[in-house]
PDB file of N, CA and C in Angstrom:
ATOM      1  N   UNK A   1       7.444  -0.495  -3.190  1.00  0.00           N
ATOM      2  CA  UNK A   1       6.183  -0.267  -2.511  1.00  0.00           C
ATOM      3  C   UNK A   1       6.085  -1.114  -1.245  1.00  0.00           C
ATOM      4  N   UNK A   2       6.566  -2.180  -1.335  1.00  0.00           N
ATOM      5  CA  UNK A   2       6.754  -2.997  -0.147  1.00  0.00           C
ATOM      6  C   UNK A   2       7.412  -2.087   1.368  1.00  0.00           C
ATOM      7  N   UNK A   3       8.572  -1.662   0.510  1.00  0.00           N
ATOM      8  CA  UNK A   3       9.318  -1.492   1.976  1.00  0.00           C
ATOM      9  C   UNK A   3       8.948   0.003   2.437  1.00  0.00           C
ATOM     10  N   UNK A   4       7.556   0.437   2.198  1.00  0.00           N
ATOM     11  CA  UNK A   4       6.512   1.801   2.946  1.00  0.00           C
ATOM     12  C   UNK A   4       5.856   1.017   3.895  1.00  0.00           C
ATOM     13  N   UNK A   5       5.855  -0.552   3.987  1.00  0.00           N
ATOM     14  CA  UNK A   5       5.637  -1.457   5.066  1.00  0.00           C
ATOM     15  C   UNK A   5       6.241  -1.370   6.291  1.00  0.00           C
ATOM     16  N   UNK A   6       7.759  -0.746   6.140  1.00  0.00           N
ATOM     17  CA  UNK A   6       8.579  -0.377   7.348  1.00  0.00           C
ATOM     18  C   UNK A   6       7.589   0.245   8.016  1.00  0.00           C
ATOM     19  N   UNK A   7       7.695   1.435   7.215  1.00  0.00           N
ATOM     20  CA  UNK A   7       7.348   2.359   7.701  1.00  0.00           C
ATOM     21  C   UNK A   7       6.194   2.836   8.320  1.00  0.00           C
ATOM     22  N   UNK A   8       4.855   2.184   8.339  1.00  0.00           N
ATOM     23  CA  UNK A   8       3.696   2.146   8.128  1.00  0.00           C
ATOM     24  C   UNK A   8       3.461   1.025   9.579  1.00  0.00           C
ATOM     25  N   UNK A   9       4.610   0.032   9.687  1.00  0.00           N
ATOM     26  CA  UNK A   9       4.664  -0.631  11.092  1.00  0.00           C
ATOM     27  C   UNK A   9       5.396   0.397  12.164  1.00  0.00           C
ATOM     28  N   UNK A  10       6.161   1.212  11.435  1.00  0.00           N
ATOM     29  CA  UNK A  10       7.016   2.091  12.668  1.00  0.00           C
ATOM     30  C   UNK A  10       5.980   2.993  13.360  1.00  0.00           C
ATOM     31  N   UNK A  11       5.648   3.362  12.535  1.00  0.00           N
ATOM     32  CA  UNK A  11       4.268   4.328  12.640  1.00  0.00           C
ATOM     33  C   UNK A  11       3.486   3.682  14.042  1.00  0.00           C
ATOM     34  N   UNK A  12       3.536   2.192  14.611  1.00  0.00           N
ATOM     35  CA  UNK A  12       2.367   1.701  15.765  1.00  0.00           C
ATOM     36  C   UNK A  12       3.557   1.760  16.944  1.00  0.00           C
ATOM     37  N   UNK A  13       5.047   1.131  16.328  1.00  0.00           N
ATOM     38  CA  UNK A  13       6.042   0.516  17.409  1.00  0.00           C
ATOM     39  C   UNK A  13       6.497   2.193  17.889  1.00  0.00           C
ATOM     40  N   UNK A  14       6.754   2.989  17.382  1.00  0.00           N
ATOM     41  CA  UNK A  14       7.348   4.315  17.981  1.00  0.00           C
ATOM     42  C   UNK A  14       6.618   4.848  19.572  1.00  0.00           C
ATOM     43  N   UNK A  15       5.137   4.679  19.807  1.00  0.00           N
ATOM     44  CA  UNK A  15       4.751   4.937  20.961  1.00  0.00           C
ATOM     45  C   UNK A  15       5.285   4.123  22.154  1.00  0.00           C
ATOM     46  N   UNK A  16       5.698   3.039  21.562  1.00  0.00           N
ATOM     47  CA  UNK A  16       5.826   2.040  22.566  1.00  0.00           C
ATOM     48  C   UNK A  16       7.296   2.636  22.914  1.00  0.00           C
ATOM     49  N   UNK A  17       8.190   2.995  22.364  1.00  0.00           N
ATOM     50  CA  UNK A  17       9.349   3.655  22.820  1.00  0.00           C
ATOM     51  C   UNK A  17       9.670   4.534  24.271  1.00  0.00           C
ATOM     52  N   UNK A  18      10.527   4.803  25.285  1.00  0.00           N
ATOM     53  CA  UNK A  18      10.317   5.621  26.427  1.00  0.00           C
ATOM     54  C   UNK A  18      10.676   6.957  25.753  1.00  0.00           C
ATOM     55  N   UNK A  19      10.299   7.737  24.907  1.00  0.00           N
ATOM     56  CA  UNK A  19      10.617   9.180  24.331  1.00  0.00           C
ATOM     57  C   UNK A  19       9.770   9.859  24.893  1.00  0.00           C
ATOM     58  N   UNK A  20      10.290  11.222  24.590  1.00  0.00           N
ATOM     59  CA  UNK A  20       9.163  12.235  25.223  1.00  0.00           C
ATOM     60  C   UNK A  20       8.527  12.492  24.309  1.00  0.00           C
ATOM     61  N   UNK A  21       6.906  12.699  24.493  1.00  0.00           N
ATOM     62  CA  UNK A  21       5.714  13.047  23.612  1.00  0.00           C
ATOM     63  C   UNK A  21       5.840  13.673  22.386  1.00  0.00           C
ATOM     64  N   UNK A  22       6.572  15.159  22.469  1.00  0.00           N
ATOM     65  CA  UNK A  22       7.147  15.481  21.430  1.00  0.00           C
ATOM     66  C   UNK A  22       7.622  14.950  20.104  1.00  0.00           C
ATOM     67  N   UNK A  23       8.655  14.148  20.856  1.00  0.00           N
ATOM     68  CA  UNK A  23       9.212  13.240  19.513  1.00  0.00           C
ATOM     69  C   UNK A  23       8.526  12.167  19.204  1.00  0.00           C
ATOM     70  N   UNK A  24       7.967  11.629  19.956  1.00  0.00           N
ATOM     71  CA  UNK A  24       6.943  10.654  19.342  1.00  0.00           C
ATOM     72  C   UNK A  24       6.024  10.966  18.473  1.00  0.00           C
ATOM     73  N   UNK A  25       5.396  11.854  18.593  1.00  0.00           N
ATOM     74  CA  UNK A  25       4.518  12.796  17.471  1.00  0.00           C
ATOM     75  C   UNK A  25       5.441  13.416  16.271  1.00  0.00           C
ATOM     76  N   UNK A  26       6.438  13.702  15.994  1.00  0.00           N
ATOM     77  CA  UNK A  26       7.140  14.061  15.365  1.00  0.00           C
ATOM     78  C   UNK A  26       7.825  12.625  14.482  1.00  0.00           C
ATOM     79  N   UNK A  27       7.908  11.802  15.205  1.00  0.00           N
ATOM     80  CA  UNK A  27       8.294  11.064  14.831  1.00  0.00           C
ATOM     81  C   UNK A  27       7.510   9.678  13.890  1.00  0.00           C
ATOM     82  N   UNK A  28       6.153   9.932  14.385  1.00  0.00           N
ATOM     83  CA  UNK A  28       5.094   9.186  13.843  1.00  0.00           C
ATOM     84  C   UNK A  28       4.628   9.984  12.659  1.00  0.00           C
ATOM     85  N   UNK A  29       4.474  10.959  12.589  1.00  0.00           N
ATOM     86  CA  UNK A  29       3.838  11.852  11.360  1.00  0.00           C
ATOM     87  C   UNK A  29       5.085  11.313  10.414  1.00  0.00           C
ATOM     88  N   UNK A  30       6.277  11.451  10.734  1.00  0.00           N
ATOM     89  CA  UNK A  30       7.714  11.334   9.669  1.00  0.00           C
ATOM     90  C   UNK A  30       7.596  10.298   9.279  1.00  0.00           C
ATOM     91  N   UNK A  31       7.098   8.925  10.158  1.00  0.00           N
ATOM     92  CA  UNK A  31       7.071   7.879   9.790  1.00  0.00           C
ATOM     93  C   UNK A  31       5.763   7.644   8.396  1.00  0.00           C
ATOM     94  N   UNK A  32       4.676   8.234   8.717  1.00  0.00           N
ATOM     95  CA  UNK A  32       3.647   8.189   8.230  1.00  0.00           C
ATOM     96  C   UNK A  32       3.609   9.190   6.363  1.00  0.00           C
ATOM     97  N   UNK A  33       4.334  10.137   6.628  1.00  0.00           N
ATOM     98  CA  UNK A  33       4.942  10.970   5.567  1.00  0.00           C
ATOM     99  C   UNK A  33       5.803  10.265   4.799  1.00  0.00           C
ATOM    100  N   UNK A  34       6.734   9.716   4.823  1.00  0.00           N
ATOM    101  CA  UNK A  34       8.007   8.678   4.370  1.00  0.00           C
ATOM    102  C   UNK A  34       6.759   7.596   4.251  1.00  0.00           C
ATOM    103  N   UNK A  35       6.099   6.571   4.611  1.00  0.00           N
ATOM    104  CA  UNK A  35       5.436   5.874   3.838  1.00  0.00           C
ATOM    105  C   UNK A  35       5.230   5.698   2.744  1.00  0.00           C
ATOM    106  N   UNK A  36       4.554   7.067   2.632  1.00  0.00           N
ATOM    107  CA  UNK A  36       3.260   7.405   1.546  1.00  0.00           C
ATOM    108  C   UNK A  36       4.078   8.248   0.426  1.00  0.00           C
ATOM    109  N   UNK A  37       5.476   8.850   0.533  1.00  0.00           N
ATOM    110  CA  UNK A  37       6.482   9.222  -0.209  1.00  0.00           C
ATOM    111  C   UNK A  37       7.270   7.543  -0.981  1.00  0.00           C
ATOM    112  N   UNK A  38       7.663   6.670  -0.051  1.00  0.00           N
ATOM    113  CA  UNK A  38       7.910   5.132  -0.527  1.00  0.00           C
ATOM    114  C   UNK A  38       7.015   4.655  -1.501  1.00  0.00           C
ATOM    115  N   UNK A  39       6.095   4.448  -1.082  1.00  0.00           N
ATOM    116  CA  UNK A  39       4.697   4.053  -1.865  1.00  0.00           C
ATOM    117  C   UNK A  39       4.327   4.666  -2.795  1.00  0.00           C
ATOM    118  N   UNK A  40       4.355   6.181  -3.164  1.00  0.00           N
ATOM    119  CA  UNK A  40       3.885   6.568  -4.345  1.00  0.00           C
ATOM    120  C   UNK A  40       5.482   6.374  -5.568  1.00  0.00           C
ATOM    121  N   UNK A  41       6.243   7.224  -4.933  1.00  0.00           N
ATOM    122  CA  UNK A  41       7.701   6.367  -5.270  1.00  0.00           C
ATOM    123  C   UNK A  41       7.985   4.854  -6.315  1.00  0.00           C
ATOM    124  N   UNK A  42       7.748   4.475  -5.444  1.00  0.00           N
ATOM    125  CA  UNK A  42       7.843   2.775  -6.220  1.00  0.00           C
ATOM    126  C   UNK A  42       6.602   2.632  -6.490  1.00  0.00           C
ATOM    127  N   UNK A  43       5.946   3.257  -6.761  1.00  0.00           N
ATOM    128  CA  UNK A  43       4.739   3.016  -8.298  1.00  0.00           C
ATOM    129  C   UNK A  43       5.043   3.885  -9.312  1.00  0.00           C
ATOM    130  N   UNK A  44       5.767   4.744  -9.312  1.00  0.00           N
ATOM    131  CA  UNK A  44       6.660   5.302 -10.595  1.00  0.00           C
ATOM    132  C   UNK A  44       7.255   4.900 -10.899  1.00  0.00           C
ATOM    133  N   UNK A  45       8.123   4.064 -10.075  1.00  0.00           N
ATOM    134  CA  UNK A  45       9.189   3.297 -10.546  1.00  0.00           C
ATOM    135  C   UNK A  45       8.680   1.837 -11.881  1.00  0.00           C
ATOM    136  N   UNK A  46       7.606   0.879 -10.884  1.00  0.00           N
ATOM    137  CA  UNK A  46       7.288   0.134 -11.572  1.00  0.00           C
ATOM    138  C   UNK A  46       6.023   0.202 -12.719  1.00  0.00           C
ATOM    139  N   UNK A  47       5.493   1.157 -12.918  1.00  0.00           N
ATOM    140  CA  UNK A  47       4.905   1.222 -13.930  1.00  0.00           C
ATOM    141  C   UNK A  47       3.366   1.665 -13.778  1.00  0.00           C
ATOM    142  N   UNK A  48       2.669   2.370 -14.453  1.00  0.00           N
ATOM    143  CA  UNK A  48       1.349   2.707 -14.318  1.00  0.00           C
ATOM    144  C   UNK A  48       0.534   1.158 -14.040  1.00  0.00           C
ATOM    145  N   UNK A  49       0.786   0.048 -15.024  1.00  0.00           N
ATOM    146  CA  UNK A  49      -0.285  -1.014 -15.112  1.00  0.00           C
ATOM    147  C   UNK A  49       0.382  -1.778 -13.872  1.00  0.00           C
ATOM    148  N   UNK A  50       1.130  -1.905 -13.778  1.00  0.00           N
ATOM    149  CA  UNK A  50       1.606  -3.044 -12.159  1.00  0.00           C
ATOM    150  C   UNK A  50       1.149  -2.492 -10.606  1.00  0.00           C
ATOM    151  N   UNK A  51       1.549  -1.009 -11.193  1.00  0.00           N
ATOM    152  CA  UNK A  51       0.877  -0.296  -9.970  1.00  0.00           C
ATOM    153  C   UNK A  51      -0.468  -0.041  -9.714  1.00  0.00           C
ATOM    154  N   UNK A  52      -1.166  -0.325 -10.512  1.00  0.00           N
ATOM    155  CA  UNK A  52      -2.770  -0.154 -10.689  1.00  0.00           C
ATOM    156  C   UNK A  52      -3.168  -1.549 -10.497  1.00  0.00           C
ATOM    157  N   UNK A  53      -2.445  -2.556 -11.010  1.00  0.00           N
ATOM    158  CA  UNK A  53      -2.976  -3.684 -10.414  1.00  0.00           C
ATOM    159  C   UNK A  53      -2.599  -3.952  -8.972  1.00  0.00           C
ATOM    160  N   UNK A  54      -1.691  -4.091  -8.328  1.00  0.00           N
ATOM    161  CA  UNK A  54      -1.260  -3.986  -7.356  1.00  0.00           C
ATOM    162  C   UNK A  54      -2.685  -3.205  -6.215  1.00  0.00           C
ATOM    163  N   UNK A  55      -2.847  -1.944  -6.834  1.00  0.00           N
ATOM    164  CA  UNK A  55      -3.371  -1.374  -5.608  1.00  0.00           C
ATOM    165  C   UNK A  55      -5.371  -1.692  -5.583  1.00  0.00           C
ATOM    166  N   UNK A  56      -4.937  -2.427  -7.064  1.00  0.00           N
ATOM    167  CA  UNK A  56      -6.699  -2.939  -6.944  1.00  0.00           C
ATOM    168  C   UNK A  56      -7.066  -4.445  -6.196  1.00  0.00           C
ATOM    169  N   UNK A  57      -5.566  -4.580  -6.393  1.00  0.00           N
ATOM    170  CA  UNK A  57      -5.591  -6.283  -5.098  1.00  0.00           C
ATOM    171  C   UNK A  57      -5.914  -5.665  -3.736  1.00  0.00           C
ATOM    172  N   UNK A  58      -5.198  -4.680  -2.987  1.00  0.00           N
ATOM    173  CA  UNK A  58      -5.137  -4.203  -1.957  1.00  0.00           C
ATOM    174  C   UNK A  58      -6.570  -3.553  -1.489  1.00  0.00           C
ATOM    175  N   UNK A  59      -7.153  -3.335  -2.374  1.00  0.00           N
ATOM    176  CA  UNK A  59      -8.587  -2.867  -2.135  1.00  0.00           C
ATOM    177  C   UNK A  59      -9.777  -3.439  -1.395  1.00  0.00           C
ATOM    178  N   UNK A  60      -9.968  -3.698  -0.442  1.00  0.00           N
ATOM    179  CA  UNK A  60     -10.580  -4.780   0.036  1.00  0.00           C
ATOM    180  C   UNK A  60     -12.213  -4.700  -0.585  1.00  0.00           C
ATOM    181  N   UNK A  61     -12.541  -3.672  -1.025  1.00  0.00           N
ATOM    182  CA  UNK A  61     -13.921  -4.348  -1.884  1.00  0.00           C
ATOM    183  C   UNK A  61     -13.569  -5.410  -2.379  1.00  0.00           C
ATOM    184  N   UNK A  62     -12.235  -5.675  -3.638  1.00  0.00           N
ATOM    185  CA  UNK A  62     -12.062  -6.438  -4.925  1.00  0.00           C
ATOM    186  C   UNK A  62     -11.664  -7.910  -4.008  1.00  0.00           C
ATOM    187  N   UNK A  63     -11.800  -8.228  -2.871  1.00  0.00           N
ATOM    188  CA  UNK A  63     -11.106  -9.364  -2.017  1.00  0.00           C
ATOM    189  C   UNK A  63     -11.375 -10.336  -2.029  1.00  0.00           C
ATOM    190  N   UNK A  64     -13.212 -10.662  -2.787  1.00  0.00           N
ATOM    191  CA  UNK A  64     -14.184 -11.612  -2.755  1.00  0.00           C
ATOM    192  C   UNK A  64     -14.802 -11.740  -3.954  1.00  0.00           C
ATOM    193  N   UNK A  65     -14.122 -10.916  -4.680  1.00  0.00           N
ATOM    194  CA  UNK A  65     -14.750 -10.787  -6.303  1.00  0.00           C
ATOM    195  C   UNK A  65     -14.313 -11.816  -6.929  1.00  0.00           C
ATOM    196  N   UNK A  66     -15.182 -12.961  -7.939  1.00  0.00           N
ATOM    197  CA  UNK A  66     -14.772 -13.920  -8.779  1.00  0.00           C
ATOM    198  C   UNK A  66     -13.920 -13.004  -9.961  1.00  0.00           C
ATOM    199  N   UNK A  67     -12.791 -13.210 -10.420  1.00  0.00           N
ATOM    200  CA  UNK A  67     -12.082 -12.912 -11.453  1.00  0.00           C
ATOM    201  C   UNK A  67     -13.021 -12.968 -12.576  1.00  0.00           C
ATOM    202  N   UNK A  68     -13.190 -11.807 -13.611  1.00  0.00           N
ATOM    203  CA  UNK A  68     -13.750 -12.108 -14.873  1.00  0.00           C
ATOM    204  C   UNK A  68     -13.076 -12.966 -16.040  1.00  0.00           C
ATOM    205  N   UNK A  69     -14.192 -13.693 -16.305  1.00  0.00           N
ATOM    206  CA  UNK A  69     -13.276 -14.815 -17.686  1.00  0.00           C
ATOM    207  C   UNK A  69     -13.674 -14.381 -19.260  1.00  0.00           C
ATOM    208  N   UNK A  70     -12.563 -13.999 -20.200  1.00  0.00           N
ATOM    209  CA  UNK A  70     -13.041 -13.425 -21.133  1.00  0.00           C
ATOM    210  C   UNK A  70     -13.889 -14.940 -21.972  1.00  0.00           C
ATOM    211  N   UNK A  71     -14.624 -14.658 -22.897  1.00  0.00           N
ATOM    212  CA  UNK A  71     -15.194 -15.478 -23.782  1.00  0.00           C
ATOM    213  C   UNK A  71     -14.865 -15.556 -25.044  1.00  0.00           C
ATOM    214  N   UNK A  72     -14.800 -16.928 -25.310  1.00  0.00           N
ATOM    215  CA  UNK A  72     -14.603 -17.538 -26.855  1.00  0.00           C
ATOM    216  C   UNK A  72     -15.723 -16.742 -27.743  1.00  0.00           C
ATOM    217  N   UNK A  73     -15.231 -16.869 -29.096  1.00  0.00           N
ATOM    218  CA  UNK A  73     -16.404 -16.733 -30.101  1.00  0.00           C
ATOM    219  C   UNK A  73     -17.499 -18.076 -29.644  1.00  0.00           C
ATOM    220  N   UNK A  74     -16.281 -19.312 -29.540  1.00  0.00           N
ATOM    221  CA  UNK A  74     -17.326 -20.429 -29.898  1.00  0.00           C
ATOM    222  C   UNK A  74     -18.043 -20.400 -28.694  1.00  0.00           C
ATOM    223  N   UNK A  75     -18.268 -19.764 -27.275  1.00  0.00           N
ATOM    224  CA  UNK A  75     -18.861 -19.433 -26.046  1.00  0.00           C
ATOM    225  C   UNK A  75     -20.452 -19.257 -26.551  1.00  0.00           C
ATOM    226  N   UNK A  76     -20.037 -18.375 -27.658  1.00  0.00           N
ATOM    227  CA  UNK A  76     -21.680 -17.517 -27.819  1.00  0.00           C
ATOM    228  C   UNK A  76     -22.734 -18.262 -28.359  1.00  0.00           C
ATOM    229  N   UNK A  77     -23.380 -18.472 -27.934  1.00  0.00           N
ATOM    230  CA  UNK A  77     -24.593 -19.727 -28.759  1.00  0.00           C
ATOM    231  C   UNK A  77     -25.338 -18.858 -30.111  1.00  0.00           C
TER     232      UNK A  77
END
């Protein structure tokens, strides 16, 4: 899942290239397609629960959230 990071940076650096328009557009969608093929990819690979945690870190709601702490019996008054 990491290395859809390439790809996902190629996706900004490709304009900056001297190509003709064409391929730059062609070439950014491919980049952007291959990402999101990487990324779903290597969350099959590693597992429903790693990949679900993983993408609930990435979530920027969850960014500021205190972690929940489970409780003792002896917790409960």
């Amino acid at each position: 899942m990491i290395f859809s990071g390439v790809f996902f940076a190629a996706t900004f650096i490709i304009p900056l290239f001297d190509l003709p328009a064409k391929t730059k557009v062609i070439a950014s969608t491919t980049s952007l397609v291959l990402m999101e093929v990487v990324f779903w990819s290597g969350g099959l690979l590693v597992g429903k629960e790693l990949f679900t945690k993983y993408k609930n870190q990435m979530n920027p709601k969850n960014w500021f959230k205190k972690p929940e702490t489970k409780m003792d019996k002896s917790d409960v008054a």
